[in-house]
C-alpha atoms as a PDB file:
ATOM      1  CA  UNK A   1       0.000   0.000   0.000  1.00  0.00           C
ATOM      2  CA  UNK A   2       1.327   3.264  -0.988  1.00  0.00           C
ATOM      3  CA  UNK A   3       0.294   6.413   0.687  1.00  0.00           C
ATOM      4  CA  UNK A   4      -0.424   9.763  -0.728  1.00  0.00           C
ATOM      5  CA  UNK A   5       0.971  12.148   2.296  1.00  0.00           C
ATOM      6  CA  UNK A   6       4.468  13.602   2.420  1.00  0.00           C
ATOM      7  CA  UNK A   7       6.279  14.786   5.131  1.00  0.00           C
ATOM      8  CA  UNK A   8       8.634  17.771   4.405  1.00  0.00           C
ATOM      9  CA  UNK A   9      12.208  17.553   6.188  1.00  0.00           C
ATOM     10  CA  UNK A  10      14.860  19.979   6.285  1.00  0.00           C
ATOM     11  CA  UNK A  11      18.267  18.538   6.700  1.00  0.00           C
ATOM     12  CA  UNK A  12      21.542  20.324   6.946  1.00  0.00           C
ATOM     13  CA  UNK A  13      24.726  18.268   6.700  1.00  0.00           C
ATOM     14  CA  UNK A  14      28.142  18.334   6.408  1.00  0.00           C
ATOM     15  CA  UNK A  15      31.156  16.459   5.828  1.00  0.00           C
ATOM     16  CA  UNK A  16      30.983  14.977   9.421  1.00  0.00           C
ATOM     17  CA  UNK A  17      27.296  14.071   9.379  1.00  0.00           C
ATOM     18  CA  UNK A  18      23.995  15.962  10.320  1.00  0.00           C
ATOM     19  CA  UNK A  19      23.701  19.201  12.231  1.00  0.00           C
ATOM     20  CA  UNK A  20      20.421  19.665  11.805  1.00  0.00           C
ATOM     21  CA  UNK A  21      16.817  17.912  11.027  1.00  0.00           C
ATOM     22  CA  UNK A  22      13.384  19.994  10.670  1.00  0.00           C
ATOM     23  CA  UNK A  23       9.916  18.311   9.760  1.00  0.00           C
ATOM     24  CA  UNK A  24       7.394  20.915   8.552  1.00  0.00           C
ATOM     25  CA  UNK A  25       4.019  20.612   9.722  1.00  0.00           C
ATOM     26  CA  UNK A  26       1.245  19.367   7.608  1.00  0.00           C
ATOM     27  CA  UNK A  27       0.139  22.237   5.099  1.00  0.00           C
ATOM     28  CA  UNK A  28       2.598  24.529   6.072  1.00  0.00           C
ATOM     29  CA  UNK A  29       5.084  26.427   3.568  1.00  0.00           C
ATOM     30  CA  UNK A  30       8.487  27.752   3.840  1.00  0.00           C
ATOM     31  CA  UNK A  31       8.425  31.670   4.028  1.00  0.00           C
ATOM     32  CA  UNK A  32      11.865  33.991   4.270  1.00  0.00           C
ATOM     33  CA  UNK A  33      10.781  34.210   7.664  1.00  0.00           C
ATOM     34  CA  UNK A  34      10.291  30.722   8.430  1.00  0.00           C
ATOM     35  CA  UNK A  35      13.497  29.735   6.860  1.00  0.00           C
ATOM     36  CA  UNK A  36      15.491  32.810   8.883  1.00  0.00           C
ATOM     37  CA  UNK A  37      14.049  30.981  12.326  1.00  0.00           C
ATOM     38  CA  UNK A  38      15.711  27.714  11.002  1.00  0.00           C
ATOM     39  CA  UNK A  39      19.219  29.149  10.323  1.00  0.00           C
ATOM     40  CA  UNK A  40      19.013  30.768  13.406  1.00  0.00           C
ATOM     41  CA  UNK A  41      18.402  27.274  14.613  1.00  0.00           C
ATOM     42  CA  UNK A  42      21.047  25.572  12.734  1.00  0.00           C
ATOM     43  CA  UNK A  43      23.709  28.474  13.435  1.00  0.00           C
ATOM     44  CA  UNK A  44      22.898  27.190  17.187  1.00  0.00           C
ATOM     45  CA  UNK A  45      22.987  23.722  16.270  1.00  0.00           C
ATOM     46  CA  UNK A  46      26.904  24.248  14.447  1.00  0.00           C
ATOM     47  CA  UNK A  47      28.488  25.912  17.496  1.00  0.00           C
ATOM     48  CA  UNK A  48      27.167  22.711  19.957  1.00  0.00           C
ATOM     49  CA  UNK A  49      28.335  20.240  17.290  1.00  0.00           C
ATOM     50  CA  UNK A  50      31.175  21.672  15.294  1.00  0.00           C
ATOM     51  CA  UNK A  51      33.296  24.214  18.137  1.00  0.00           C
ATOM     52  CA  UNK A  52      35.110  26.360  16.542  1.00  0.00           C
ATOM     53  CA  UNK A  53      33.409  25.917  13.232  1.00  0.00           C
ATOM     54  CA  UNK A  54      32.034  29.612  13.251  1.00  0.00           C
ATOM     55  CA  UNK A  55      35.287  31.268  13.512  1.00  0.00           C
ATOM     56  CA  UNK A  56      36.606  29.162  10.720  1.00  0.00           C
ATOM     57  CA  UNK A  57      33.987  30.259   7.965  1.00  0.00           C
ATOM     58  CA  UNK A  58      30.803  28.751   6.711  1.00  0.00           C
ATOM     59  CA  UNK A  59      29.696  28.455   3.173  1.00  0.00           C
ATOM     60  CA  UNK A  60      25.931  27.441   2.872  1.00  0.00           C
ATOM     61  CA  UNK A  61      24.676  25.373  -0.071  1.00  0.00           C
ATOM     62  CA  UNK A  62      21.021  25.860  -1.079  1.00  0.00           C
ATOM     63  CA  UNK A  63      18.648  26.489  -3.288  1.00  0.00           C
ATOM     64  CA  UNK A  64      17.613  29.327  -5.293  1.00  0.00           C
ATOM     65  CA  UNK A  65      13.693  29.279  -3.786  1.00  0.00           C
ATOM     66  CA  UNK A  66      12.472  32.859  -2.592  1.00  0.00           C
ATOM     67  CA  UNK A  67      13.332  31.692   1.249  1.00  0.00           C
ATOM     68  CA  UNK A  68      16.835  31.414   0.041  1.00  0.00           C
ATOM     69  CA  UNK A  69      17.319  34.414  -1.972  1.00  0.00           C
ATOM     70  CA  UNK A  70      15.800  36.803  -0.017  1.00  0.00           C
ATOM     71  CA  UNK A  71      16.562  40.101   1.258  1.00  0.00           C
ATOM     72  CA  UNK A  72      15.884  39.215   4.702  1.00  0.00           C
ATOM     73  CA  UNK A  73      17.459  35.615   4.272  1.00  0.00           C
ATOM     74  CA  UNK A  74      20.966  37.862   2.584  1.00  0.00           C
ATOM     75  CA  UNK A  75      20.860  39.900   5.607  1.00  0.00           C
ATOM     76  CA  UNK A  76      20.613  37.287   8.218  1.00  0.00           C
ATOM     77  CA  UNK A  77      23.502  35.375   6.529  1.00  0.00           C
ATOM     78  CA  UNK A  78      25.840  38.284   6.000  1.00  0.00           C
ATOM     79  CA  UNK A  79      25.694  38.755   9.644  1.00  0.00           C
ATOM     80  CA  UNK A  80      26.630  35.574  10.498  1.00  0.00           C
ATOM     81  CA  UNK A  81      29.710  35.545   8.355  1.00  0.00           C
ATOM     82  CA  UNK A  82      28.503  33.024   5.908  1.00  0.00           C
ATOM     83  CA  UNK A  83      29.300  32.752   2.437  1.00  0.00           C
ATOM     84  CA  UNK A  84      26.583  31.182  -0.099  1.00  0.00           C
ATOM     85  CA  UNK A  85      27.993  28.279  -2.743  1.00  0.00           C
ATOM     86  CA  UNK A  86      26.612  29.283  -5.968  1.00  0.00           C
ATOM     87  CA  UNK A  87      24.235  27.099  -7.119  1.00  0.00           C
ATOM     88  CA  UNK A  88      22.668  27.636 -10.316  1.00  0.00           C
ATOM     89  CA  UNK A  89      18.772  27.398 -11.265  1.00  0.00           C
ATOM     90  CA  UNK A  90      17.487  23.930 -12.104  1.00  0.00           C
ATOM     91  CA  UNK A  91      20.107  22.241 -11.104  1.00  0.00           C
ATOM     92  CA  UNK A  92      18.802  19.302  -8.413  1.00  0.00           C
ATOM     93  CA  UNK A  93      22.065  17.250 -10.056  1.00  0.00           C
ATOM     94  CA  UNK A  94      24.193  19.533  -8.243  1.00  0.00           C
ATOM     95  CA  UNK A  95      22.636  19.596  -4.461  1.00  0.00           C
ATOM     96  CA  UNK A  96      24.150  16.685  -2.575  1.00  0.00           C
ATOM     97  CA  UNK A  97      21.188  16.459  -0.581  1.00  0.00           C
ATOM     98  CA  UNK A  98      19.239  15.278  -4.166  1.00  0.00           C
ATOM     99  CA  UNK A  99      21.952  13.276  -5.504  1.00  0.00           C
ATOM    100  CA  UNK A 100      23.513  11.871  -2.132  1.00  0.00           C
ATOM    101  CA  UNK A 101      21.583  11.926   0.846  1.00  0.00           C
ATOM    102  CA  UNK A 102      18.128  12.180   0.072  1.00  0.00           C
ATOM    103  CA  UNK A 103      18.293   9.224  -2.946  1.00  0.00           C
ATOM    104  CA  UNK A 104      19.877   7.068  -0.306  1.00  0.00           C
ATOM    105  CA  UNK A 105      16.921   7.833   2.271  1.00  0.00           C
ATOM    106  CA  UNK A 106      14.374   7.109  -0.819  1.00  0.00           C
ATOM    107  CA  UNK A 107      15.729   3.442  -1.468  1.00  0.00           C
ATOM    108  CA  UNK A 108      15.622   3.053   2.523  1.00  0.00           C
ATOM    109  CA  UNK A 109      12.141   4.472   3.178  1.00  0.00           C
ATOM    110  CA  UNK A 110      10.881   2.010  -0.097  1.00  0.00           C
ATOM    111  CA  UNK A 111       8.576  -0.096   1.024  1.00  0.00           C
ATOM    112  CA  UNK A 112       8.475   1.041   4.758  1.00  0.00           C
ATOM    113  CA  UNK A 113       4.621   1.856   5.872  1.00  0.00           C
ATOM    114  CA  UNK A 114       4.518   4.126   8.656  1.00  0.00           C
ATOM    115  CA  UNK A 115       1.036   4.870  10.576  1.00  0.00           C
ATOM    116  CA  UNK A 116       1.780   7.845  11.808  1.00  0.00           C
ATOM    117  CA  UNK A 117       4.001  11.075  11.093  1.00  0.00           C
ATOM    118  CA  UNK A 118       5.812  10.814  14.224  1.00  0.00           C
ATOM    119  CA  UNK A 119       6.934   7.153  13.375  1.00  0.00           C
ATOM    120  CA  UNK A 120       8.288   8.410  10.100  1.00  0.00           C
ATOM    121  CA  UNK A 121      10.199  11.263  11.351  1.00  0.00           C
ATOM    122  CA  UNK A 122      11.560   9.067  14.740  1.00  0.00           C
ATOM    123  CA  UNK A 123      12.712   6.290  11.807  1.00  0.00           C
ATOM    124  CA  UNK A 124      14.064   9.212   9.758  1.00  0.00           C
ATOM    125  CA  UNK A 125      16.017  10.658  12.270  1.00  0.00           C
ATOM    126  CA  UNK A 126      17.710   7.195  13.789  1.00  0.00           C
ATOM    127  CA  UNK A 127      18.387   6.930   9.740  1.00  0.00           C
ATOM    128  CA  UNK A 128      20.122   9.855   9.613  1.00  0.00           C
ATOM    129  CA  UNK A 129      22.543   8.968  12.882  1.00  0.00           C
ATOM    130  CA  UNK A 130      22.982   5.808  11.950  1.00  0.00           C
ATOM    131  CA  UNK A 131      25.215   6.637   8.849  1.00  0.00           C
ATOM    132  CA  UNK A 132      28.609   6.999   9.014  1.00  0.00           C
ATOM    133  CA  UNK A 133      30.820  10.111   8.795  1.00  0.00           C
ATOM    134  CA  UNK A 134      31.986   8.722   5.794  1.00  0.00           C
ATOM    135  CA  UNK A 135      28.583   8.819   3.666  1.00  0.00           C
ATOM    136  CA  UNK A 136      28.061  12.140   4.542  1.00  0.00           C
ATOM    137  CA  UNK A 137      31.987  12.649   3.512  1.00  0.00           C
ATOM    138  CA  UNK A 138      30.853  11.049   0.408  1.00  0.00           C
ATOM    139  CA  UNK A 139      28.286  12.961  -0.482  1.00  0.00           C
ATOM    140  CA  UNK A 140      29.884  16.213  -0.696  1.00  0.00           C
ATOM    141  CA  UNK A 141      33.214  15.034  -2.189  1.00  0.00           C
ATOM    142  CA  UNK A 142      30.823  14.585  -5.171  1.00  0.00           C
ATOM    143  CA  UNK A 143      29.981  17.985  -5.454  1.00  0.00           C
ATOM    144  CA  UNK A 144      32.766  18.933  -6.928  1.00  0.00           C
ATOM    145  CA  UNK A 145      33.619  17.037  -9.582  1.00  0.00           C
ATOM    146  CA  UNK A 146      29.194  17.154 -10.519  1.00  0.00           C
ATOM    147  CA  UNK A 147      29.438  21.359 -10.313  1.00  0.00           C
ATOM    148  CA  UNK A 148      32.819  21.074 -12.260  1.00  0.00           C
ATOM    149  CA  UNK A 149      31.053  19.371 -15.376  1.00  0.00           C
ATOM    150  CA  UNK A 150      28.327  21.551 -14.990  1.00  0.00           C
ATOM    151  CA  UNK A 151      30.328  24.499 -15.621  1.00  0.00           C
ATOM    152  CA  UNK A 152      32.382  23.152 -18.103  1.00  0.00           C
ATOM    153  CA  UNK A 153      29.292  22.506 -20.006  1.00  0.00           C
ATOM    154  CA  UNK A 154      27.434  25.952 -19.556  1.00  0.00           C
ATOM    155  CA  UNK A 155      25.015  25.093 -17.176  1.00  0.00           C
ATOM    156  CA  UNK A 156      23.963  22.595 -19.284  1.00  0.00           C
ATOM    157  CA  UNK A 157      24.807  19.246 -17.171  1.00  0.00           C
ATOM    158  CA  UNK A 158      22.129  16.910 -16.751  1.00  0.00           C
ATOM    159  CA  UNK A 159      22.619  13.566 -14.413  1.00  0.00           C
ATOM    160  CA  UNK A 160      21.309  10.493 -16.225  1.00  0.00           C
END
């Protein structure tokens, strides 16, 4: 039996594994100002797991949706410090999260039922902590080499 809901997460990862995890409630969407309470989150989230991390520069990688390009959203990061990784429209072949993380969740979750949004997101979660520092190493070692033949191709790259 397949069902028909989704349950939106937010994950932000690194090289060393996950930092932070957000489910969105049912019917909710993600607003500038919505998405400015979560990096204020995850900015909390970096200096408990990663000390020192802050002073040593962060460079965020995500999308090009309104949340993310906002004025608001440009403020809030410039006062942290944070640089933004170019990423350029329509281009899900170049977010690790797509290619990486999230395709790896998708072959997990196949076949899993789940009766209730809280048993998802618990499963999810234990998931995410159970892989090792190395997948998540993984994951963004590819990002190179997949944004490299992007460029070299004008934007034009395509994962098949």
């Amino acid at each position: 039996m397949f069902s028909t809901k989704k349950c939106m997460a937010t994950v932000f990862w690194d090289r060393k594994g996950v930092l932070l995890v957000e489910f969105m409630p049912r019917g909710t969407t993600i607003t500038a100002t919505s998405y400015i309470k979560t990096l204020q989150r995850l900015r909390r989230a970096i200096q408990n797991k990663r000390r020192g991390m802050l002073s040593s520069g962060i460079v965020l990688l995500h999308g090009n949706a309104r949340p993310h390009t906002a004025v608001a959203t440009t403020i809030l990061l410039q006062c942290f410090g944070w640089g933004v990784f170019d990423h350029p429209p329509y281009t899900p072949d170049l977010a690790p999260s797509d290619f990486h993380l999230f395709a790896h969740m998708k072959r997990w979750l196949g076949g899993q039922i789940f009766t209730t949004d809280n048993e998802l997101q618990t499963s999810v979660q234990n998931w995410l902590k159970t892989q090792a520092a190395a997948f998540y190493d993984e994951g963004i070692g590819k990002l190179v080499p997949s944004y490299d033949k992007c460029m070299n191709r004008n934007g034009d790259y395509v994962k098949k």
